[in-house]
Protein backbone atom coordinates (compact mmCIF):
# COMPACT_ATOMS: atom_id res chain seq x y z
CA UNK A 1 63.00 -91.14 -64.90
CA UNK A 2 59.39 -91.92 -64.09
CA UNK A 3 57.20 -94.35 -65.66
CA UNK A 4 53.21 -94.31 -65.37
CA UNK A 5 50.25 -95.30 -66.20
CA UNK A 6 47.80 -94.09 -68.90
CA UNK A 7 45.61 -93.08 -64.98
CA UNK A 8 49.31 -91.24 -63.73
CA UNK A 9 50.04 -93.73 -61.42
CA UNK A 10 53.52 -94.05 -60.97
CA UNK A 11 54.81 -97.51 -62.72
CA UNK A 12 58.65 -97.27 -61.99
CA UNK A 13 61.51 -94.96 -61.10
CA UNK A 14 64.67 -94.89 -62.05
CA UNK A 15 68.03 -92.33 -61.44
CA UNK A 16 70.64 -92.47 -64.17
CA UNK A 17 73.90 -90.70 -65.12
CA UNK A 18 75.21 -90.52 -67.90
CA UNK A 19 79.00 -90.73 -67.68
CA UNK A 20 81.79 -91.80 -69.99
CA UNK A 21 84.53 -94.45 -68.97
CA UNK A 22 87.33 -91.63 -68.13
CA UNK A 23 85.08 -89.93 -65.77
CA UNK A 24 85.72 -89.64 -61.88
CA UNK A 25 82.93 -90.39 -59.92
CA UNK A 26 85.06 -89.01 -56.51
CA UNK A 27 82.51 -85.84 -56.69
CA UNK A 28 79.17 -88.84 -55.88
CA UNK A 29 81.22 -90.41 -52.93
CA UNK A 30 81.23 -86.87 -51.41
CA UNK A 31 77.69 -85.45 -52.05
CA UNK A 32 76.52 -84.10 -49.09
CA UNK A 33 74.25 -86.51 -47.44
CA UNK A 34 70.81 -85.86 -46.28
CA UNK A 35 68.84 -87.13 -43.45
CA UNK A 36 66.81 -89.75 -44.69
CA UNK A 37 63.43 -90.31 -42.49
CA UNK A 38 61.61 -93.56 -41.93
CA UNK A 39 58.19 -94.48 -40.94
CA UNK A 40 57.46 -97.82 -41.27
CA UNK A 41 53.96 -98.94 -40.50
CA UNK A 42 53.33 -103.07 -40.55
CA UNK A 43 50.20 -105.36 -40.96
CA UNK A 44 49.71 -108.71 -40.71
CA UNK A 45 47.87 -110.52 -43.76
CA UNK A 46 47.13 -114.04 -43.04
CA UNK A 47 50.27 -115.74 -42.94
CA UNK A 48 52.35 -112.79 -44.42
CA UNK A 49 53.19 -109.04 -42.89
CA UNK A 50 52.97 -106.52 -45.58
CA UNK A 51 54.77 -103.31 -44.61
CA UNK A 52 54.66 -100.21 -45.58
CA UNK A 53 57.99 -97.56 -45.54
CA UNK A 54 57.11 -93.98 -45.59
CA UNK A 55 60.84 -92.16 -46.83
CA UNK A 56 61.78 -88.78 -47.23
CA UNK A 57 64.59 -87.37 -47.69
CA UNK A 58 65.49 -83.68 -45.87
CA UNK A 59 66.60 -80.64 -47.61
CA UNK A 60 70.56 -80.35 -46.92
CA UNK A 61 71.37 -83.35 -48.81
CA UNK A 62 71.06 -86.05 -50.98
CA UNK A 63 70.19 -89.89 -49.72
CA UNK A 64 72.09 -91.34 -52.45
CA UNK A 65 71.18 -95.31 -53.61
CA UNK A 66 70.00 -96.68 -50.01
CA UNK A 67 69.46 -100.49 -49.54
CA UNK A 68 67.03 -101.44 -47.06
CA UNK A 69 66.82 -104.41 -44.68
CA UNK A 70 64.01 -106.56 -43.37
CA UNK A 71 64.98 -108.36 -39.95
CA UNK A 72 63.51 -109.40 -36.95
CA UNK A 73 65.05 -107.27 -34.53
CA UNK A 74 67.33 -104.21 -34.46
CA UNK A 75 70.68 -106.36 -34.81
CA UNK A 76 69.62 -109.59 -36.24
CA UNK A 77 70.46 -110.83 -39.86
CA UNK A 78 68.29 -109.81 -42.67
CA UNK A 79 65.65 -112.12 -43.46
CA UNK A 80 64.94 -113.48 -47.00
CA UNK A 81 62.94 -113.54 -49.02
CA UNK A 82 61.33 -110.22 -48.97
CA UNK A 83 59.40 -108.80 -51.80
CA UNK A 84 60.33 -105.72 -51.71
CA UNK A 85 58.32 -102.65 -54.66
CA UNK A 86 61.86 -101.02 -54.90
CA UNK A 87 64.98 -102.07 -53.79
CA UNK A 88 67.81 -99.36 -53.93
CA UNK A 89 66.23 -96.24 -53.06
CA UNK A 90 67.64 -92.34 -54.47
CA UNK A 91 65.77 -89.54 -52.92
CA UNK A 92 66.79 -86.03 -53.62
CA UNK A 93 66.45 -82.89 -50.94
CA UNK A 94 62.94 -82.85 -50.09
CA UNK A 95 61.23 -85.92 -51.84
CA UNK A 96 59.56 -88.47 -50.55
CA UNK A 97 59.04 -92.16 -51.69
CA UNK A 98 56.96 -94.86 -50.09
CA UNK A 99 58.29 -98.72 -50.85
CA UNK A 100 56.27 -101.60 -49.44
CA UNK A 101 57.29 -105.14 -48.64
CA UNK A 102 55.87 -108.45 -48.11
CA UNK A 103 57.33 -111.24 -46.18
CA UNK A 104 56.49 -114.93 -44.70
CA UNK A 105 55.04 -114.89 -40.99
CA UNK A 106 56.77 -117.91 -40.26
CA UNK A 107 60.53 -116.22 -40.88
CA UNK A 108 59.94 -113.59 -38.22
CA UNK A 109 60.10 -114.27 -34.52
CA UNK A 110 58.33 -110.86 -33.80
CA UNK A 111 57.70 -107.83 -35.93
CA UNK A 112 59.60 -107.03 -38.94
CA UNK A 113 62.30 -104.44 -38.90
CA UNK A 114 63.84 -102.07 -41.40
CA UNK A 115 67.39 -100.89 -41.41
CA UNK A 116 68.65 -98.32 -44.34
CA UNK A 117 71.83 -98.98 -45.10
């Protein structure tokens, strides 16, 4: 579900299921997973980096509530706090979604990274 703007700008978006307590959800742990592309592209604003992630998500698959990371290098801990625009990402074969982040200078000891988990 999609909420915009009276201009179409896109507000929010959300994925729900509906489901009933008896349910099995065995069928989402085996979805078959897409490829989920990054392209992150960073700036620094005074004494913040705002970054920009470009997703999308490839046809065979589905990249199925995604959580991603801001660090300061490929294997360090995450850093906090980050402002992220979305936080646990759904894409479904073929879309595309592009989050943004903001995050203090001074907790970085180079450029920010992004890891999808």
């Amino acid at each position: 579900m999609t909420l915009s703007d009276t201009d179409g700008n896109e507000i929010t978006r959300n994925t729900y299921r509906r489901y009933s307590q008896h349910q099995n959800f065995y069928w989402l742990l085996h979805l078959p997973q897409g490829k989920l592309d990054k392209k992150v592209t960073v700036t620094r604003d005074g004494d913040e980096y705002a970054v920009t992630v470009d997703l999308s998500c490839s046809r065979e698959g589905c990249a199925f509530f995604k959580h991603l990371t801001l660090s300061d290098s490929e294997a360090g801990p995450s850093v906090n706090p980050v402002f992220w625009s979305d936080n646990f990402i759904t894409l479904l074969p073929g879309e595309s979604r592009t989050v943004t982040a903001r995050v203090a200078a001074d907790l970085l000891t180079g450029e920010p990274v992004i890891r999808i988990d």
